[in-house]
Protein backbone atom coordinates (compact mmCIF):
# COMPACT_ATOMS: atom_id res chain seq x y z
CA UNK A 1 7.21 15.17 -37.51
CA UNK A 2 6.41 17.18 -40.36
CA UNK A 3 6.64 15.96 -44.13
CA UNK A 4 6.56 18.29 -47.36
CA UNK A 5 3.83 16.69 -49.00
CA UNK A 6 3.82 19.50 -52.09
CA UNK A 7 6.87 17.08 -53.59
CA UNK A 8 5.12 13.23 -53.22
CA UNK A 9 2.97 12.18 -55.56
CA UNK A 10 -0.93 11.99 -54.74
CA UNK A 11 -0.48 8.22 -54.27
CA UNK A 12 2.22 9.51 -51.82
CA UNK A 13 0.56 11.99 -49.97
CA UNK A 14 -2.50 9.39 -49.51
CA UNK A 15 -0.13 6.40 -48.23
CA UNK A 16 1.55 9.40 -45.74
CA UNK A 17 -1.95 10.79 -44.83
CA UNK A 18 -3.37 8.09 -43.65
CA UNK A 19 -0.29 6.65 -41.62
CA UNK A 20 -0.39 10.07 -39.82
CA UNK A 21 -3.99 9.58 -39.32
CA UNK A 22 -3.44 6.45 -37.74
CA UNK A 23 -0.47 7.81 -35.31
CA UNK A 24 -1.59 10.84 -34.57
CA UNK A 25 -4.56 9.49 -32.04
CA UNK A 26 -1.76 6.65 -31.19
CA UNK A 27 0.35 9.66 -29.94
CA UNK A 28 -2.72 11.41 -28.14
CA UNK A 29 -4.15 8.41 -26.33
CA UNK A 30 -0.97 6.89 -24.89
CA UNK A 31 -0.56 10.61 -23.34
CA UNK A 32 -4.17 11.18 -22.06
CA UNK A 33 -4.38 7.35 -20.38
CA UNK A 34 0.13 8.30 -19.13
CA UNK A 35 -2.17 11.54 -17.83
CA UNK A 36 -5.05 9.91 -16.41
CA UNK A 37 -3.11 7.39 -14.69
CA UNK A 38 -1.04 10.37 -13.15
CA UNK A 39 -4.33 11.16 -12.00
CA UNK A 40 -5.23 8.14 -10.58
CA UNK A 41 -1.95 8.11 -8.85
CA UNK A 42 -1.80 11.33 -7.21
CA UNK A 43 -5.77 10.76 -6.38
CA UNK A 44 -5.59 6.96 -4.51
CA UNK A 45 -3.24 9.84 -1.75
CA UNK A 46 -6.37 11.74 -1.25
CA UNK A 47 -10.12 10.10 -1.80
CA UNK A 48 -11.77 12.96 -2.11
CA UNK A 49 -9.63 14.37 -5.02
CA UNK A 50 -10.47 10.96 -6.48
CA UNK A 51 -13.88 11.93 -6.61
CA UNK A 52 -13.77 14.90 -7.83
CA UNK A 53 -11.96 13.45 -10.92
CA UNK A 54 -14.59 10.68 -11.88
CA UNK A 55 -17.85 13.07 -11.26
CA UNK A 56 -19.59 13.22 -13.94
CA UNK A 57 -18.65 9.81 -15.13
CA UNK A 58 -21.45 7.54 -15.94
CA UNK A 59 -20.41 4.16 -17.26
CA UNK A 60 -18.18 3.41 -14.37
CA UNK A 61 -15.57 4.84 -12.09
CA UNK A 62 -12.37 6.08 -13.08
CA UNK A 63 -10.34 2.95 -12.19
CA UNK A 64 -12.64 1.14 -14.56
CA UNK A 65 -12.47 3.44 -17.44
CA UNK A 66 -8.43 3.50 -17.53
CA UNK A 67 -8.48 -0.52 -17.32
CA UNK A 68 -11.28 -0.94 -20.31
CA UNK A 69 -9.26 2.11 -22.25
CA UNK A 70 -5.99 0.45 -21.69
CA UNK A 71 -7.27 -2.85 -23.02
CA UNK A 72 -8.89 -1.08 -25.81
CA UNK A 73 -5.78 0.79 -26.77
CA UNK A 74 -3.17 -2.09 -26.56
CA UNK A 75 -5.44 -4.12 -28.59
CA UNK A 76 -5.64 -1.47 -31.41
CA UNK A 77 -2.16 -1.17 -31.55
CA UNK A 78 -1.10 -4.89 -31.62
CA UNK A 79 -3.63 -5.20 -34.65
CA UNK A 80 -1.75 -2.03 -36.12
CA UNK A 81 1.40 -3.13 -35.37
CA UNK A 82 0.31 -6.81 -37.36
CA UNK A 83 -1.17 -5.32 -40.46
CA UNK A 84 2.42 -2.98 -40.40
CA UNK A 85 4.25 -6.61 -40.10
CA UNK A 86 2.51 -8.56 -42.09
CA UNK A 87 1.42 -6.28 -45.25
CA UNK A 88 3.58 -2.99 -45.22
CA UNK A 89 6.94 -3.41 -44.34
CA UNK A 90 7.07 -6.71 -46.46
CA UNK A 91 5.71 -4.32 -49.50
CA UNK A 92 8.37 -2.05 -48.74
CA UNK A 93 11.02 -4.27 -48.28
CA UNK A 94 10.24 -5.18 -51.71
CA UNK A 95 9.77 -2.53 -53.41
CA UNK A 96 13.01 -0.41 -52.10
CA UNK A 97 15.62 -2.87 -50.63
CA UNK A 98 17.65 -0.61 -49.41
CA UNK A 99 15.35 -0.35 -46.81
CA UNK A 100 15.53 -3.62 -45.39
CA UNK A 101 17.49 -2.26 -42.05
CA UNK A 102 14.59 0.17 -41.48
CA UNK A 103 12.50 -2.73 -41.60
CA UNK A 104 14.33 -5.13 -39.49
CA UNK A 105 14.67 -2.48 -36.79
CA UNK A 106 10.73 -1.59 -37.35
CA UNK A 107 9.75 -5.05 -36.84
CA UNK A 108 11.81 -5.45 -33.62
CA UNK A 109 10.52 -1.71 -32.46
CA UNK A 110 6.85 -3.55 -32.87
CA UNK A 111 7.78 -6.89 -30.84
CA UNK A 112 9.08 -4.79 -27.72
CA UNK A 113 5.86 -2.71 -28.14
CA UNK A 114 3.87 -5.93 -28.35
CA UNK A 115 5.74 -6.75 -25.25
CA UNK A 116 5.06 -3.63 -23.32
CA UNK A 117 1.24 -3.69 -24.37
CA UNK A 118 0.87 -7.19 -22.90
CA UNK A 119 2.49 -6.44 -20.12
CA UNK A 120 0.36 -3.06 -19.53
CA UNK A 121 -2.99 -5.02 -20.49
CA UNK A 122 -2.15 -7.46 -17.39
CA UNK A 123 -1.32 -4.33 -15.49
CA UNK A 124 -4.35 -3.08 -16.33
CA UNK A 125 -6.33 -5.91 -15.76
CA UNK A 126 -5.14 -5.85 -12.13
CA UNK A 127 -4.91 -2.47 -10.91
CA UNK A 128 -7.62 -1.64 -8.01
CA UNK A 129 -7.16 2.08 -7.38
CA UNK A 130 -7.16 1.23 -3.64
CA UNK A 131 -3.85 0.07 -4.42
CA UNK A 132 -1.39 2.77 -4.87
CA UNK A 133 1.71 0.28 -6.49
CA UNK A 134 -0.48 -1.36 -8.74
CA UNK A 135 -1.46 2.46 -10.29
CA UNK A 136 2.00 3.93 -10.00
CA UNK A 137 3.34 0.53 -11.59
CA UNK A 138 0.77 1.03 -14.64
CA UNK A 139 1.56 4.83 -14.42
CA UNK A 140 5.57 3.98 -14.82
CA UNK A 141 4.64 1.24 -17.81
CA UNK A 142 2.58 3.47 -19.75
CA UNK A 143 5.21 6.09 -19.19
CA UNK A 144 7.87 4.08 -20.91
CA UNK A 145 5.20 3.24 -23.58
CA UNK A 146 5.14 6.50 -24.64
CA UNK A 147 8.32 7.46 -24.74
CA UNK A 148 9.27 4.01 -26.44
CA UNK A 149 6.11 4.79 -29.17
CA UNK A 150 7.10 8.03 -30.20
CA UNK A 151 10.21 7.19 -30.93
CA UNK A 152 9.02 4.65 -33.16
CA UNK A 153 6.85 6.45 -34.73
CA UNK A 154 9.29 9.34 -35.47
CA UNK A 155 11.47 6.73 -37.19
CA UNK A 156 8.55 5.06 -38.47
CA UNK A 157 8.33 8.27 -40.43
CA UNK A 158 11.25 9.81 -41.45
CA UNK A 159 12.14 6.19 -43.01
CA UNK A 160 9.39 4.91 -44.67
CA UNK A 161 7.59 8.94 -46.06
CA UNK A 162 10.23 9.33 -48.39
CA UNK A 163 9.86 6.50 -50.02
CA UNK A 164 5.98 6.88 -49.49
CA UNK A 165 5.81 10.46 -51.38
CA UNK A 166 7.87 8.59 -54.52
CA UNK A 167 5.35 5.52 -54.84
CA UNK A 168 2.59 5.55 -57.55
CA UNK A 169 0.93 2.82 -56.19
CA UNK A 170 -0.08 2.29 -52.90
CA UNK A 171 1.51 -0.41 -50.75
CA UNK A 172 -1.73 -2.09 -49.63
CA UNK A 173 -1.82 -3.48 -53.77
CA UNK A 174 2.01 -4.96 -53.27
């Protein structure tokens, strides 16, 4: 989504910066570990494709690097998701009610994402890539992740960066 920042003010275009900072590696890394587990997938058919993906790797093999980077990303998200919940949407609740809908439907947006990360980080926590259902089944979640996030995200944005580019003070001050 793209925003005219040339009308917001430079509290604004701050508050609508750094949101985009925070979702635009949201939108990347739920599409490289969708990718990588498409990977996975296709590679558990054929073990020597498998290898050829992880050489080079170091730390671990590839199997181990999607669980810890799964873990790692559902746990970012959650604590985005709570800071969103707990400081943010309140603010803006406040501050504009007429955007008390958007919230509602942005909180409930974050508890089926909540859901969907726990379920992937249990997913995650038990996928072996010598099982071919447990990858495909983390493949399909993360799938629907993705689709399900940037949706959220778009509305995320389009409802709350209007409102954003009016404020003079930021919402992290109430």
């Amino acid at each position: 989504m793209t925003y005219d920042l040339a009308i917001a003010t430079p509290t604004g275009r701050k508050m609508i910066s750094d949101l985009l900072a925070m979702h635009r590696p949201l939108r990347a890394d739920v599409a490289v570990l969708r990718d990588a587990l498409g990977e996975l997938s296709l590679a558990t058919v054929d073990p020597g494709r498998l290898d050829r993906v992880v050489k080079g790797l170091t730390v671990a093999d590839l199997a181990w690097q999607l669980q810890y980077h799964c873990q790692y990303f559902c746990q970012g998200l959650e604590l985005h998701h709570a800071v969103e919940d707990a400081r943010m949407l309140p603010t803006m609740a406040r501050r504009f009610p007429e955007l008390r809908e958007a919230v509602a439907r942005l909180r409930t947006e974050h508890d089926e994402v909540n859901r969907l990360i726990r379920e992937i980080a249990r997913a995650a926590q038990a996928m072996s890539s010598d099982d071919r259902a447990s990858v495909d089944s983390l493949r399909d979640m993360m799938a629907e992740l993705a689709s399900h996030l940037e949706k959220h995200l778009d509305f995320e944005e389009q409802s709350l960066f209007p409102y954003f580019a009016r404020m003079e003070t930021d919402w992290h001050y109430g």
